[in-house]
C-alpha atoms as a PDB file:
ATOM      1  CA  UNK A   1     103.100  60.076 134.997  1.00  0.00           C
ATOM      2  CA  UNK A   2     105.858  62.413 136.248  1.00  0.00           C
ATOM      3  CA  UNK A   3     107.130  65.325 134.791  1.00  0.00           C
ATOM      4  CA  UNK A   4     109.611  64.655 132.137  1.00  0.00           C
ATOM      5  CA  UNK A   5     113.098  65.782 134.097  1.00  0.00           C
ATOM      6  CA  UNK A   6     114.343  67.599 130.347  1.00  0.00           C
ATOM      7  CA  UNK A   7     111.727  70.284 130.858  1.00  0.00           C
ATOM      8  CA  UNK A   8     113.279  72.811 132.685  1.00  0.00           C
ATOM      9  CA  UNK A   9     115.784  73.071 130.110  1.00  0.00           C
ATOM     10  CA  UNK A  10     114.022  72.432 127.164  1.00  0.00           C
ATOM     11  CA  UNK A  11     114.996  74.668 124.066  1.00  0.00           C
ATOM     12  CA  UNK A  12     111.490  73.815 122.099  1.00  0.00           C
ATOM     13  CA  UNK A  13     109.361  75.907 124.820  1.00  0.00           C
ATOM     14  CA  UNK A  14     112.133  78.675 124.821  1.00  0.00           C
ATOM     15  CA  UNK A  15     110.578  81.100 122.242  1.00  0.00           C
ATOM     16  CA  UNK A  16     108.614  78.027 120.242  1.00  0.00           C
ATOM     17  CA  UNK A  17     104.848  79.035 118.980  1.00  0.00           C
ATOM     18  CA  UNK A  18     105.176  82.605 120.690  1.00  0.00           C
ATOM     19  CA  UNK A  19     101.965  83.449 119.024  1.00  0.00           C
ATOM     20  CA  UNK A  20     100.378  79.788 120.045  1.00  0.00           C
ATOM     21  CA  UNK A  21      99.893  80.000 123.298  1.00  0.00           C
ATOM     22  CA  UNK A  22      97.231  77.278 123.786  1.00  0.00           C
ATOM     23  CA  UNK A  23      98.885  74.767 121.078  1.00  0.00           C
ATOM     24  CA  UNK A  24     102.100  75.611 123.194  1.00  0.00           C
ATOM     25  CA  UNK A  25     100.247  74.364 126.385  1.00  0.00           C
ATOM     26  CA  UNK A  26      99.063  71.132 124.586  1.00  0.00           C
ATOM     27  CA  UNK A  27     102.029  70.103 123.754  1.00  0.00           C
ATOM     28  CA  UNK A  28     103.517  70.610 127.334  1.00  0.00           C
ATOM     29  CA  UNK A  29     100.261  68.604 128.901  1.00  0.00           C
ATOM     30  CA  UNK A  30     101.058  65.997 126.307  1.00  0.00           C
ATOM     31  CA  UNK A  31     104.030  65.427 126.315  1.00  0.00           C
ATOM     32  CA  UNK A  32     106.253  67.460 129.114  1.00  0.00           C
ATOM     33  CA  UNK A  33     103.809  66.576 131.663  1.00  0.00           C
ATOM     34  CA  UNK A  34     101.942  63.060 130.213  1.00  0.00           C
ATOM     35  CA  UNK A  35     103.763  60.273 128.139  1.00  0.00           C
ATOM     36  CA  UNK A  36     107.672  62.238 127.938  1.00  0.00           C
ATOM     37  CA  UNK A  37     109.041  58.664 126.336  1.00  0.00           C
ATOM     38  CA  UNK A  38     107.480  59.504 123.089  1.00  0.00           C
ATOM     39  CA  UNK A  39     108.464  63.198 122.648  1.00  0.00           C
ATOM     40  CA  UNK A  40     111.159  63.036 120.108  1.00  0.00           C
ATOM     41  CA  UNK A  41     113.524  65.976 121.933  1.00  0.00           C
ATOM     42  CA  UNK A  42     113.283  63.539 124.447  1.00  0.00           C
ATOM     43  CA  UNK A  43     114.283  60.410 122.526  1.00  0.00           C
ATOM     44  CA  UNK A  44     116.883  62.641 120.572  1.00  0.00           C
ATOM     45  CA  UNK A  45     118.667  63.428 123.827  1.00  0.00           C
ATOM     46  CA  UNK A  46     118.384  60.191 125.227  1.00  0.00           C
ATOM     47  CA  UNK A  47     120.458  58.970 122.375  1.00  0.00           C
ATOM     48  CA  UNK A  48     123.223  61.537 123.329  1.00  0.00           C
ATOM     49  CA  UNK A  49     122.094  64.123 120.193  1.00  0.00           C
ATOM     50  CA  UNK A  50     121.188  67.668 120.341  1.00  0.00           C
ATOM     51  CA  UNK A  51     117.592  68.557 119.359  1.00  0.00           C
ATOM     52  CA  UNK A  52     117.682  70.916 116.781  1.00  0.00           C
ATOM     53  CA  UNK A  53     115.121  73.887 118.282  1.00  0.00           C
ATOM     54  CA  UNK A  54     112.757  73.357 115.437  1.00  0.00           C
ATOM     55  CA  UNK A  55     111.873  69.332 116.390  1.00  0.00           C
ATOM     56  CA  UNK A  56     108.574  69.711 117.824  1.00  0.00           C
ATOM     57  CA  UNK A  57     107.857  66.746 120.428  1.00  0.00           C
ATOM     58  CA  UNK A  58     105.304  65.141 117.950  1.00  0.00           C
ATOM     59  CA  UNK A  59     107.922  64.885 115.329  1.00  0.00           C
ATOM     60  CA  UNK A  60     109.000  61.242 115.840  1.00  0.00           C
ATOM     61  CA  UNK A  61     109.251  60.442 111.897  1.00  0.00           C
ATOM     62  CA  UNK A  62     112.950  62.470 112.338  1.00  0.00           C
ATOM     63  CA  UNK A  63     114.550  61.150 114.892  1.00  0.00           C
ATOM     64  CA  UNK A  64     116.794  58.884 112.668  1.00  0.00           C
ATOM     65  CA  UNK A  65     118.043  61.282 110.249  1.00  0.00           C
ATOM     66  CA  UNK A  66     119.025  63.121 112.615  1.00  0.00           C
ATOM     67  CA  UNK A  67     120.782  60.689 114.525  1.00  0.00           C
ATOM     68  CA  UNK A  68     122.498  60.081 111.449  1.00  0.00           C
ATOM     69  CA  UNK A  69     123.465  63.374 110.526  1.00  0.00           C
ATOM     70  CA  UNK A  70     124.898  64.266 113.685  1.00  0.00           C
ATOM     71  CA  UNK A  71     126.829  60.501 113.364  1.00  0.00           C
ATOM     72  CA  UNK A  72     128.600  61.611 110.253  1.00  0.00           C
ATOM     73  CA  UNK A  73     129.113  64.847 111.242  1.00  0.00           C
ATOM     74  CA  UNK A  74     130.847  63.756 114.144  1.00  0.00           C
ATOM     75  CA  UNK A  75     132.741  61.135 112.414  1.00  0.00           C
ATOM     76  CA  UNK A  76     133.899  64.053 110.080  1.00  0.00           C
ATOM     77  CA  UNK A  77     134.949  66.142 113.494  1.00  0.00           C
ATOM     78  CA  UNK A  78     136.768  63.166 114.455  1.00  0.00           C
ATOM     79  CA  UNK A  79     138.519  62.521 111.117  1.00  0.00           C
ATOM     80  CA  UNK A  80     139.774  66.277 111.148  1.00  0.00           C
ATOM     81  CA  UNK A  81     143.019  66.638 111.768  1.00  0.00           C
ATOM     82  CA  UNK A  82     144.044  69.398 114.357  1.00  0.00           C
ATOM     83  CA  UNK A  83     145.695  72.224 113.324  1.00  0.00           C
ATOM     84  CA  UNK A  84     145.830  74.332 116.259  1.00  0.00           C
END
């Protein structure tokens, strides 16, 4: 499989398990270098949402609240009136 094209600007490896070096480099085999499709950055993105920096890859089981969250927190953007 090819290297998942988020990588290079990936937040989660920015600073993420510092002290974890070689749990660090599993997760990159796994999931930045193996099966991308099911890292849940990935997925989050895809969906046009920002990954918070604390979703690890593995953490699929969150995806839809936060696609949810950021839904009615945009709606509530949207609803806003400007007063600028």
């Amino acid at each position: 499989m090819r290297e998942c094209e988020k990588l290079a600007k990936c937040q989660f490896f920015d600073g993420s398990l510092p002290r974890m070096p070689l749990t660090a480099e599993a997760i990159r085999q796994t999931f930045c270098l193996g099966d991308y499709t099911g890292c849940a950055r990935f997925q989050v993105d895809n969906a046009g949402k920002l990954a918070p920096p604390d979703l690890f890859p593995n953490q699929r089981g969150r995806i839809p609240s936060l696609l949810r969250t950021q839904d009615r927190t945009h709606a509530r953007q949207q609803a806003e009136p400007d007063v600028s």
